[in-house]
Protein backbone atom coordinates (compact mmCIF):
# COMPACT_ATOMS: atom_id res chain seq x y z
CA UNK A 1 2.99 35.67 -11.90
CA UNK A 2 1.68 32.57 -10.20
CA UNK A 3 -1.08 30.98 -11.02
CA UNK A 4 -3.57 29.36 -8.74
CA UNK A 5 -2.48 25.91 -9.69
CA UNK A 6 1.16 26.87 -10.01
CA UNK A 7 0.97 28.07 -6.84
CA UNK A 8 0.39 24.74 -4.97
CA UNK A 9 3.11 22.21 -5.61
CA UNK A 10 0.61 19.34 -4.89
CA UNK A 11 -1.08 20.36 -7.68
CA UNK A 12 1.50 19.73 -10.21
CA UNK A 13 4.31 16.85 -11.42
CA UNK A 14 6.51 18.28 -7.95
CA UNK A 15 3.88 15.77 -6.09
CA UNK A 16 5.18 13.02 -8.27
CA UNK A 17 8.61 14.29 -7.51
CA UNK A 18 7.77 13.82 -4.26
CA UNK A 19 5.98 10.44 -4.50
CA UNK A 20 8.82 8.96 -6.38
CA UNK A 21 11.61 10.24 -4.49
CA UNK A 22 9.93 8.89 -1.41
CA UNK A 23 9.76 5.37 -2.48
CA UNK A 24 13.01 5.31 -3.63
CA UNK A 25 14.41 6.80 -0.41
CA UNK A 26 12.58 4.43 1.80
CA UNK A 27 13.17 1.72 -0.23
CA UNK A 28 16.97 2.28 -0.92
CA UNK A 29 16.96 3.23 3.29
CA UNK A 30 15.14 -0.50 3.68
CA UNK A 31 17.30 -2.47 1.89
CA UNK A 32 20.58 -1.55 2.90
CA UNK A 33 19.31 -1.35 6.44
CA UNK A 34 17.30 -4.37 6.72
CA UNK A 35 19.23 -5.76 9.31
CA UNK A 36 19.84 -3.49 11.95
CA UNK A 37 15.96 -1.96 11.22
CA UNK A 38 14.46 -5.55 11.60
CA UNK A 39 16.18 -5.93 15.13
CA UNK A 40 14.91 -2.29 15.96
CA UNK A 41 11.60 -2.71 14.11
CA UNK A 42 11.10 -6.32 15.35
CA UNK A 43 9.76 -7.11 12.51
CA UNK A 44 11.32 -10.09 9.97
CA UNK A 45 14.27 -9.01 7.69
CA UNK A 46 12.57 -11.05 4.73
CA UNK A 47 9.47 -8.54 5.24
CA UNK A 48 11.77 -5.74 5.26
CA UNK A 49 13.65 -6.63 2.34
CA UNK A 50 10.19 -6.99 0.28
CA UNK A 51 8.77 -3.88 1.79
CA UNK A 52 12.31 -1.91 0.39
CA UNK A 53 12.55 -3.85 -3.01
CA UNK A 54 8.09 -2.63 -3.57
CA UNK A 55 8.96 0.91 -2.65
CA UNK A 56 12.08 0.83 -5.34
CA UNK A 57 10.02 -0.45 -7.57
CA UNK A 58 7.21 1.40 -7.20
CA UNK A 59 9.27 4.91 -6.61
CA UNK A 60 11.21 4.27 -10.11
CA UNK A 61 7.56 3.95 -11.63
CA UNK A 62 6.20 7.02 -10.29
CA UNK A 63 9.22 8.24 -11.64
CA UNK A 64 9.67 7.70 -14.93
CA UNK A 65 5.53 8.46 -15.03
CA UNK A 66 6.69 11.82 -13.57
CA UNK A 67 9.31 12.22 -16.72
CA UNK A 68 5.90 11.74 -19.16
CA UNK A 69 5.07 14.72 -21.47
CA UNK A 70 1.14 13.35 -21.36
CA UNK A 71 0.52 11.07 -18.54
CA UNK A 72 -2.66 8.96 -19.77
CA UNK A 73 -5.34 9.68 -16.85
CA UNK A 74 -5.59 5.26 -16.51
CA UNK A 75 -1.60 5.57 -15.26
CA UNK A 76 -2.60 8.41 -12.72
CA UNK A 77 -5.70 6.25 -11.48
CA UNK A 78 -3.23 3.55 -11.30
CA UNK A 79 -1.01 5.62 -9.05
CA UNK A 80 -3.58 7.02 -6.83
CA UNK A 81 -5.12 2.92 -6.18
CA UNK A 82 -0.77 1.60 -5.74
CA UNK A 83 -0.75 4.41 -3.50
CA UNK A 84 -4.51 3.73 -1.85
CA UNK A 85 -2.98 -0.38 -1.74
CA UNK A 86 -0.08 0.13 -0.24
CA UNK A 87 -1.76 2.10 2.81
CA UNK A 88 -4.17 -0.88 3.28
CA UNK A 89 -1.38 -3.27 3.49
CA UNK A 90 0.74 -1.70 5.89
CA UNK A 91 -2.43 -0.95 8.21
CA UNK A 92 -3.39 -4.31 7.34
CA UNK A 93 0.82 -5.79 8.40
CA UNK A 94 0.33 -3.80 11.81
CA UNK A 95 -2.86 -5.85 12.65
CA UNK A 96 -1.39 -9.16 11.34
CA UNK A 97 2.43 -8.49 12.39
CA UNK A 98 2.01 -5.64 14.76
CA UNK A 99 1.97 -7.68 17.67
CA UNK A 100 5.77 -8.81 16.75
CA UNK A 101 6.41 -5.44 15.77
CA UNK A 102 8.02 -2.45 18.81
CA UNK A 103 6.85 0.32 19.11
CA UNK A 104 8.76 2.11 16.53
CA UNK A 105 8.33 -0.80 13.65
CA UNK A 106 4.96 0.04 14.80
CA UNK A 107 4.82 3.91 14.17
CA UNK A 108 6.74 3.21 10.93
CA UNK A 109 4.14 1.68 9.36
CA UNK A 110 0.87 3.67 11.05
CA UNK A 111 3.37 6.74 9.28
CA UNK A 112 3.43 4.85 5.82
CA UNK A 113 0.05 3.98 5.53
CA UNK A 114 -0.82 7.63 6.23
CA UNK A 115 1.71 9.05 4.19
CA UNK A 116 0.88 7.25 1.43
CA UNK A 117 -2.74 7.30 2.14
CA UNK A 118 -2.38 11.38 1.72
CA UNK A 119 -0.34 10.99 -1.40
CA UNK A 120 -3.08 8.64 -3.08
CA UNK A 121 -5.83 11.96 -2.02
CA UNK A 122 -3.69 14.38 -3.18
CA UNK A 123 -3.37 12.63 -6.42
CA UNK A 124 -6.37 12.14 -7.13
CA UNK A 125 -7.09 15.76 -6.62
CA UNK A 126 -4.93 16.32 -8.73
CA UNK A 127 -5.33 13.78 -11.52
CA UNK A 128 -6.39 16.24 -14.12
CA UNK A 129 -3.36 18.50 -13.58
CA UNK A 130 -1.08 15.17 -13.54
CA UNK A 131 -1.91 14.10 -17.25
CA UNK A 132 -0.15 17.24 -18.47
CA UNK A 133 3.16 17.92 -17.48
């Protein structure tokens, strides 16, 4: 029988799951990409190439947190600001570079900065669930 917080995979380590696999999707996607998504993006391949190798990074960390037996609740509030950070700095690249940017390199990062945005909420909802596997 489910429980209420079984019930709701944002409430357990399946949002990490989530969170990690994410960043490492995007940033795998970035990297070997770069090229062709900077002409389509219009945005410079060196930001590109930064943008994939921070969401590797990043999605490994969230990762191997994920794989924790007891997740220490200062590595969860480090998550949830990453996550919070990384929102601000895309919304932050479409008003400095946005004006380079098409339309779609545009969306992408509006979509990022919410995505991740939601992720940071929803983990620090569920923060006390996260320090227990």
């Amino acid at each position: 029988m489910a429980t209420p917080t079984s019930s709701r995979w944002w409430r357990d380590d399946r949002l990490l799951w989530v969170d990690s696999r994410a960043g490492l999707a995007v940033g795998a996607f970035t990297l070997l990409l770069s090229g062709p998504l900077s002409t389509l993006y219009g945005l410079p391949r060196t930001f590109l190439l930064v943008t994939g190798a921070a969401n590797l990074l990043y999605g490994s960390w969230s990762g191997w947190l994920r794989g924790q037996v007891v997740r220490p609740p200062r590595l969860i509030a480090a998550l949830v600001v990453a996550n919070a950070t990384w929102a601000v700095l895309c919304l932050v690249a479409v008003v400095i570079i946005g004006r380079l940017a098409t339309f779609l390199g545009q969306a992408t990062l509006l979509f990022e900065a919410c995505f991740v945005g939601g992720l940071a909420v929803l983990e620090w909802r569920a923060r006390g669930v996260l320090v227990r596997s």
